[in-house]
N, C-alpha and C. Protein backbone atom coordinates (compact mmCIF):
# COMPACT_ATOMS: atom_id res chain seq x y z
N UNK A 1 138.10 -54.84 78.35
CA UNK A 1 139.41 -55.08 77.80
C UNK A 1 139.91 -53.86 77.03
N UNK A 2 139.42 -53.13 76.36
CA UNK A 2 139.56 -52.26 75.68
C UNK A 2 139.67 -51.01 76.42
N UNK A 3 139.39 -50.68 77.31
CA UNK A 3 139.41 -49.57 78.28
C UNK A 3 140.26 -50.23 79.39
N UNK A 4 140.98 -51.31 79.48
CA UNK A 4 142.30 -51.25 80.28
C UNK A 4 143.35 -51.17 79.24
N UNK A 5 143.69 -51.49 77.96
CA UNK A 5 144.36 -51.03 77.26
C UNK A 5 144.22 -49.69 76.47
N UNK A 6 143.29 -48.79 76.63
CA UNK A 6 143.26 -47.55 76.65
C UNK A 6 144.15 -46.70 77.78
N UNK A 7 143.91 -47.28 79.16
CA UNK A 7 144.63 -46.92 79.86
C UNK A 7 145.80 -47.21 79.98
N UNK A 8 146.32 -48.18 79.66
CA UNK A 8 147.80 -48.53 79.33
C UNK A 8 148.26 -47.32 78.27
N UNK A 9 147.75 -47.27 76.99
CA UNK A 9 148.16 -46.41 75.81
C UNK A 9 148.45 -45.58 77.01
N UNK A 10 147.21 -44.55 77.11
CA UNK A 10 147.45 -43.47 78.24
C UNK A 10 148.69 -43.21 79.01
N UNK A 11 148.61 -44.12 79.97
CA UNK A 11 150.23 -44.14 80.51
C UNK A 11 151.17 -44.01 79.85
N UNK A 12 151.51 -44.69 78.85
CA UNK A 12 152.37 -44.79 78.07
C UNK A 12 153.35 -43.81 77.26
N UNK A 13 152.21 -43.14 77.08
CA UNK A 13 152.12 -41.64 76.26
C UNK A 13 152.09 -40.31 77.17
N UNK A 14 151.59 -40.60 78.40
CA UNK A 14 152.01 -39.60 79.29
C UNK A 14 153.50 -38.81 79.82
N UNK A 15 153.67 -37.36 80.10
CA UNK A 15 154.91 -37.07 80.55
C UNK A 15 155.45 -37.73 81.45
N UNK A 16 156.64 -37.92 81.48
CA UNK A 16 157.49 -38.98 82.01
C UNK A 16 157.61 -38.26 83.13
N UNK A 17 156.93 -37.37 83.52
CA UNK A 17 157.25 -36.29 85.20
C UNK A 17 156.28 -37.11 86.00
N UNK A 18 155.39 -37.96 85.16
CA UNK A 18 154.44 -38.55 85.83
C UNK A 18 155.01 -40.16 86.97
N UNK A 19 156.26 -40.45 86.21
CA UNK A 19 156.93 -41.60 86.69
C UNK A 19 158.45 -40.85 87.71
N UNK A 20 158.69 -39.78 87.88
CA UNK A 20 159.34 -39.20 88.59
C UNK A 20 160.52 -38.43 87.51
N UNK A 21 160.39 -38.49 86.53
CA UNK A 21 160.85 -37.78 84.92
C UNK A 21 161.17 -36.13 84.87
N UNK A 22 161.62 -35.41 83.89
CA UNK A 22 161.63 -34.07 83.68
C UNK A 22 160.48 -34.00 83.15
N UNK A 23 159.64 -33.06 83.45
CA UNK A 23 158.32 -32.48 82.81
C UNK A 23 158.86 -31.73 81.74
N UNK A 24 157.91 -30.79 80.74
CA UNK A 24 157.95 -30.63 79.60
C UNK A 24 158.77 -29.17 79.56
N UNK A 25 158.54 -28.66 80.62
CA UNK A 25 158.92 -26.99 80.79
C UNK A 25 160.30 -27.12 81.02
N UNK A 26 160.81 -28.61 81.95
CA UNK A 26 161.96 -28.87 82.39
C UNK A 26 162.66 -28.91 81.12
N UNK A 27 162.70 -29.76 80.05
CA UNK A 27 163.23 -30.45 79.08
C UNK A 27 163.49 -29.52 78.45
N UNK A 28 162.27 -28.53 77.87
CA UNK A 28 162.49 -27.05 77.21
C UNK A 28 163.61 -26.09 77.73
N UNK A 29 163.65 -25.88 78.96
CA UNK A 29 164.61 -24.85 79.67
C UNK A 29 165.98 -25.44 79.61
N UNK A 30 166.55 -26.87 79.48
CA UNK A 30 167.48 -27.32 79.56
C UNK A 30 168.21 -27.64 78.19
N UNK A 31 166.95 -27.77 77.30
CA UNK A 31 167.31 -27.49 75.67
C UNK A 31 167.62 -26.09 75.59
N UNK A 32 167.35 -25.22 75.46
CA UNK A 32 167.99 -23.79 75.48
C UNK A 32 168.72 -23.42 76.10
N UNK A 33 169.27 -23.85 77.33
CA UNK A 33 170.35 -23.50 77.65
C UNK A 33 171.25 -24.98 76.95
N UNK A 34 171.53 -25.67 76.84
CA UNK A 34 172.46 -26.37 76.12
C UNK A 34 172.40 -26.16 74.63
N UNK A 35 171.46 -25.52 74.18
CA UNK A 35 172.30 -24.74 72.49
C UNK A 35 172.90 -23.51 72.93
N UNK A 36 172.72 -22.67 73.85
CA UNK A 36 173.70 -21.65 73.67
C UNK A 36 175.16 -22.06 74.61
N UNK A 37 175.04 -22.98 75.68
CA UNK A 37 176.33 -23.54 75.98
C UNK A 37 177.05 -23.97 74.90
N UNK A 38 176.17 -24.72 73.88
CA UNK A 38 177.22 -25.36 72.80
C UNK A 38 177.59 -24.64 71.73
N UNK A 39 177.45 -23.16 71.71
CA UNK A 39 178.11 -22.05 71.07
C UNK A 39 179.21 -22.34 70.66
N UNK A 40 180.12 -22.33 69.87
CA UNK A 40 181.61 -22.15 70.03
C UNK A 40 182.10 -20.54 70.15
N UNK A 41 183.20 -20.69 71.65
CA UNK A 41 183.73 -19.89 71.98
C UNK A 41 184.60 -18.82 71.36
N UNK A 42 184.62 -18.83 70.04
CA UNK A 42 185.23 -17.95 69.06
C UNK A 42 184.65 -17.48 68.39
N UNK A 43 182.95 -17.63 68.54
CA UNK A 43 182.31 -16.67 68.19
C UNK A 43 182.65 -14.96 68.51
N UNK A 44 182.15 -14.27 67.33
CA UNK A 44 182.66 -12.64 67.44
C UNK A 44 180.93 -12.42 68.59
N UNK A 45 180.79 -11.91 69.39
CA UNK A 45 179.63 -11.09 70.26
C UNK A 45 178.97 -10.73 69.58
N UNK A 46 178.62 -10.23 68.53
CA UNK A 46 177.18 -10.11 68.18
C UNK A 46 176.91 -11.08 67.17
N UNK A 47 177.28 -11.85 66.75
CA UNK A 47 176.89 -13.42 66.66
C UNK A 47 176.75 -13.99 67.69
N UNK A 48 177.09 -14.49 68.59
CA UNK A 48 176.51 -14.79 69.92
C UNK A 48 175.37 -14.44 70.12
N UNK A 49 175.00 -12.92 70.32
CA UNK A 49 173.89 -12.45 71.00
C UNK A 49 172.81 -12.48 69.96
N UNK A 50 172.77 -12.48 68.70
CA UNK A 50 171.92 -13.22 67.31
C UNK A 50 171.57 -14.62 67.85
N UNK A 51 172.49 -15.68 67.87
CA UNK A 51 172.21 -17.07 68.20
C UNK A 51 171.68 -17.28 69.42
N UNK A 52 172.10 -16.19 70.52
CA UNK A 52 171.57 -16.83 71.77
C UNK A 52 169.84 -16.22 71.79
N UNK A 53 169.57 -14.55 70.71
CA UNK A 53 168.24 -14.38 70.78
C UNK A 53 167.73 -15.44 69.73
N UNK A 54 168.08 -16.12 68.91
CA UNK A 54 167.30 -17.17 68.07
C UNK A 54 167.51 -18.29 68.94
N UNK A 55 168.13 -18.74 69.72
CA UNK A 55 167.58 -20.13 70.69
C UNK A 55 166.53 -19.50 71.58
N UNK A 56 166.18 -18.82 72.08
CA UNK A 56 165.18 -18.00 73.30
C UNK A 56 163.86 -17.99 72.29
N UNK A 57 163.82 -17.64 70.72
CA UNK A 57 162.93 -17.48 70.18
C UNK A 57 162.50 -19.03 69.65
N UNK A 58 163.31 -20.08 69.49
CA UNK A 58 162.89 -21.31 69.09
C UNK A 58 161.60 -22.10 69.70
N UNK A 59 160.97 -22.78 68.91
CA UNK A 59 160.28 -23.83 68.92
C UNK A 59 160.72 -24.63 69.57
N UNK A 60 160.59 -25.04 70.91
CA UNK A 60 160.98 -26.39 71.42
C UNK A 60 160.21 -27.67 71.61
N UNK A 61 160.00 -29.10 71.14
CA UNK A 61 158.65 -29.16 70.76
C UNK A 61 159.75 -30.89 71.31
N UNK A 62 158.82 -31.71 72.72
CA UNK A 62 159.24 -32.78 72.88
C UNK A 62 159.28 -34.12 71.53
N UNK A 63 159.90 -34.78 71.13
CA UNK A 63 159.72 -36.20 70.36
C UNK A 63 159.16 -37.11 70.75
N UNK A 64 158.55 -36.95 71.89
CA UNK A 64 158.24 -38.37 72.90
C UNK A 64 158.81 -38.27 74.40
N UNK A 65 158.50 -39.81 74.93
CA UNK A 65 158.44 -39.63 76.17
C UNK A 65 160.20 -39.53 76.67
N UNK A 66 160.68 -39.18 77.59
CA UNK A 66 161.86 -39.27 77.85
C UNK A 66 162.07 -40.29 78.79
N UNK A 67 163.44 -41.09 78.36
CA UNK A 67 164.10 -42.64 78.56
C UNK A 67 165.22 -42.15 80.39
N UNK A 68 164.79 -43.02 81.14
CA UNK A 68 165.97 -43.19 81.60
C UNK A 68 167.18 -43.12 81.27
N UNK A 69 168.14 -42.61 81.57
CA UNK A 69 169.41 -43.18 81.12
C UNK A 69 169.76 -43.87 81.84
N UNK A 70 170.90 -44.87 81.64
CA UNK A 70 171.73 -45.79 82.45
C UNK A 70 172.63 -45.35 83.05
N UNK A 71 172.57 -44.19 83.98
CA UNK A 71 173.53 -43.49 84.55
C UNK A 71 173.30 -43.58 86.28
N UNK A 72 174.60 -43.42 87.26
CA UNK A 72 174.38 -43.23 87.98
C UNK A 72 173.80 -42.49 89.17
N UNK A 73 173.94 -41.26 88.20
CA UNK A 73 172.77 -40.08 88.69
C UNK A 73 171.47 -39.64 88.46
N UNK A 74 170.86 -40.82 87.72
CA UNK A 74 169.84 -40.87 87.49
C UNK A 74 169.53 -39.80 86.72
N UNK A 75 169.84 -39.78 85.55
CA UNK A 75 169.46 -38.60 84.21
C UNK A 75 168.84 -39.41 83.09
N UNK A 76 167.39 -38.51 82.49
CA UNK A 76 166.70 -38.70 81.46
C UNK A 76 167.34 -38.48 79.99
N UNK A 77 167.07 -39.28 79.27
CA UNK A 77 167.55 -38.64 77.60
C UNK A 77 166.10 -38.01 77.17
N UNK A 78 166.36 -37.21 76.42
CA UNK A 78 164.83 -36.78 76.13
C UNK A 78 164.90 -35.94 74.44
N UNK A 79 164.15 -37.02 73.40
CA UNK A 79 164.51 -36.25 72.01
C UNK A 79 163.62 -35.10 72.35
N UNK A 80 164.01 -34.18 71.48
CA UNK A 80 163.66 -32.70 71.14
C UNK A 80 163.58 -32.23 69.89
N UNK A 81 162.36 -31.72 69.10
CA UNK A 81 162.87 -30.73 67.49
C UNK A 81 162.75 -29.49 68.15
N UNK A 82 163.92 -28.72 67.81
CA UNK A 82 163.84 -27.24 67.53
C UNK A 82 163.54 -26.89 66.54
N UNK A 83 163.17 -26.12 66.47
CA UNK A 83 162.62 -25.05 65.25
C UNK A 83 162.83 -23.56 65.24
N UNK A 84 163.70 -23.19 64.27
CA UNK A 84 164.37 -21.66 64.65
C UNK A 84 164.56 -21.29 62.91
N UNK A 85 164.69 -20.19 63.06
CA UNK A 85 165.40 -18.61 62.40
C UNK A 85 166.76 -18.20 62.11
N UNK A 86 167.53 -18.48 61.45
CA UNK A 86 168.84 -18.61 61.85
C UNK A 86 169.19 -17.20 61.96
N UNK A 87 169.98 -16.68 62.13
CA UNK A 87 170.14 -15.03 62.08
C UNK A 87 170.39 -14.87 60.40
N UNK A 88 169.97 -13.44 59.68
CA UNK A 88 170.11 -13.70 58.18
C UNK A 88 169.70 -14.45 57.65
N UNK A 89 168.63 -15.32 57.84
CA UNK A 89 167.48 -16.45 57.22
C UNK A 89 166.11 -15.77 57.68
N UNK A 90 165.13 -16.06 56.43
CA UNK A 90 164.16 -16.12 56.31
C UNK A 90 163.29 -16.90 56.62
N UNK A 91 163.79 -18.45 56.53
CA UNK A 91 163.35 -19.87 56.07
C UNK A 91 163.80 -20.53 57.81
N UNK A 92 162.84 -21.00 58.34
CA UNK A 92 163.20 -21.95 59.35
C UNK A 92 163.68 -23.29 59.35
N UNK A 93 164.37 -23.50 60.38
CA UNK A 93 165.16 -25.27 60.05
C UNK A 93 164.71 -25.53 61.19
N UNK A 94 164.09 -27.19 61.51
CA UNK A 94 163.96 -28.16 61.98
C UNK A 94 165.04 -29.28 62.26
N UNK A 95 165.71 -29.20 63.98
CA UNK A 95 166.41 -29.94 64.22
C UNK A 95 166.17 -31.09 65.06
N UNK A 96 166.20 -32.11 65.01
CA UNK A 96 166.36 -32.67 66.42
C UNK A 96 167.37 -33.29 67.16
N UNK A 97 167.63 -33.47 68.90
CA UNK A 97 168.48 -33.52 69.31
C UNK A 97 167.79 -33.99 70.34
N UNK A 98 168.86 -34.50 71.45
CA UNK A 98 168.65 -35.82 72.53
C UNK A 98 169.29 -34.69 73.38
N UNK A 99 168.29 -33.99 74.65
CA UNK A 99 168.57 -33.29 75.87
C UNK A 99 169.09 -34.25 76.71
N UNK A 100 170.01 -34.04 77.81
CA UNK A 100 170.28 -35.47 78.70
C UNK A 100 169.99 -34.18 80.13
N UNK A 101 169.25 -34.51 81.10
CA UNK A 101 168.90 -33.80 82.14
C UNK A 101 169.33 -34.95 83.82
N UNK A 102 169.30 -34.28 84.55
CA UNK A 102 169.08 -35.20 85.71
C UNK A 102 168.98 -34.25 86.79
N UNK A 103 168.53 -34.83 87.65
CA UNK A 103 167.53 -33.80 88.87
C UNK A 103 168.58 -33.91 89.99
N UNK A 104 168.81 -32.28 90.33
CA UNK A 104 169.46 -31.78 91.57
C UNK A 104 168.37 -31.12 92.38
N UNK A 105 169.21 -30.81 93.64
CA UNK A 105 167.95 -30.14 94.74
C UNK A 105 167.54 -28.75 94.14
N UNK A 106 168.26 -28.15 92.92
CA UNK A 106 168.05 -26.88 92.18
C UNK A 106 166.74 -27.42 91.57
N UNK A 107 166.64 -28.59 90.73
CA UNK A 107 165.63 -28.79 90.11
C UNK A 107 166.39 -29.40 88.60
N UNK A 108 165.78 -29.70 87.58
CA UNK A 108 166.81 -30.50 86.72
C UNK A 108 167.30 -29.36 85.85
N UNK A 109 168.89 -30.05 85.84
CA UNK A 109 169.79 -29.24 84.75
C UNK A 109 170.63 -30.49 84.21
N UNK A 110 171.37 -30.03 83.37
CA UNK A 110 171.75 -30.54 82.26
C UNK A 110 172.72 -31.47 82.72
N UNK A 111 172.97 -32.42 81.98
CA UNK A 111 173.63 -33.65 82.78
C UNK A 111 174.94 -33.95 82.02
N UNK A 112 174.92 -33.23 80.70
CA UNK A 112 176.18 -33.34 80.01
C UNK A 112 177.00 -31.69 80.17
């Protein structure tokens, strides 16, 4: 009994790439590119290129397993903490945020 609910935990807790999901590398690559998409466009260029080298340098670190969404294209929500440098900071900040991904024949990109 105890070693079929071990294996349940197991599952449970496993990457969701295992149930047909974004794997972990996926979720990471799609978090970094959706903080520097969500730049605002009136940034001056070398603020940009500060923020876009501090998302490349971030911590991307999953929250757990990633959820289906209720969508028709079949896209994952998937929490995320970043962890970054801000440009002109010393001191790192800890964010977290909900990646939304869903799988094309490219491989998964961002669904929002």
């Amino acid at each position: 009994m105890i070693r079929v609910i071990l294996i349940a935990t197991a599952l449970l807790l496993a990457a969701c790439s295992l149930f047909g999901g974004p794997a972990s590398a996926d979720v990471e690559k799609v978090a970094r590119e959706q903080m520097v998409a969500g730049l605002p466009p009136s940034l001056e260029a070398h603020a940009r290129e500060a923020l876009i080298t501090a998302a490349a340098r971030a911590t991307v670190a999953s929250s757990g397993p990633c959820n289906a969404a209720n969508s028709p294209d079949g896209a994952y929500a998937c929490t995320v903490q970043v962890t970054s440098t801000p440009p002109g900071s010393s001191a790192p900040i800890t964010q977290q945020f909900v990646v939304v991904l869903k799988k094309e024949q490219s491989g998964w990109v961002s669904a929002s």
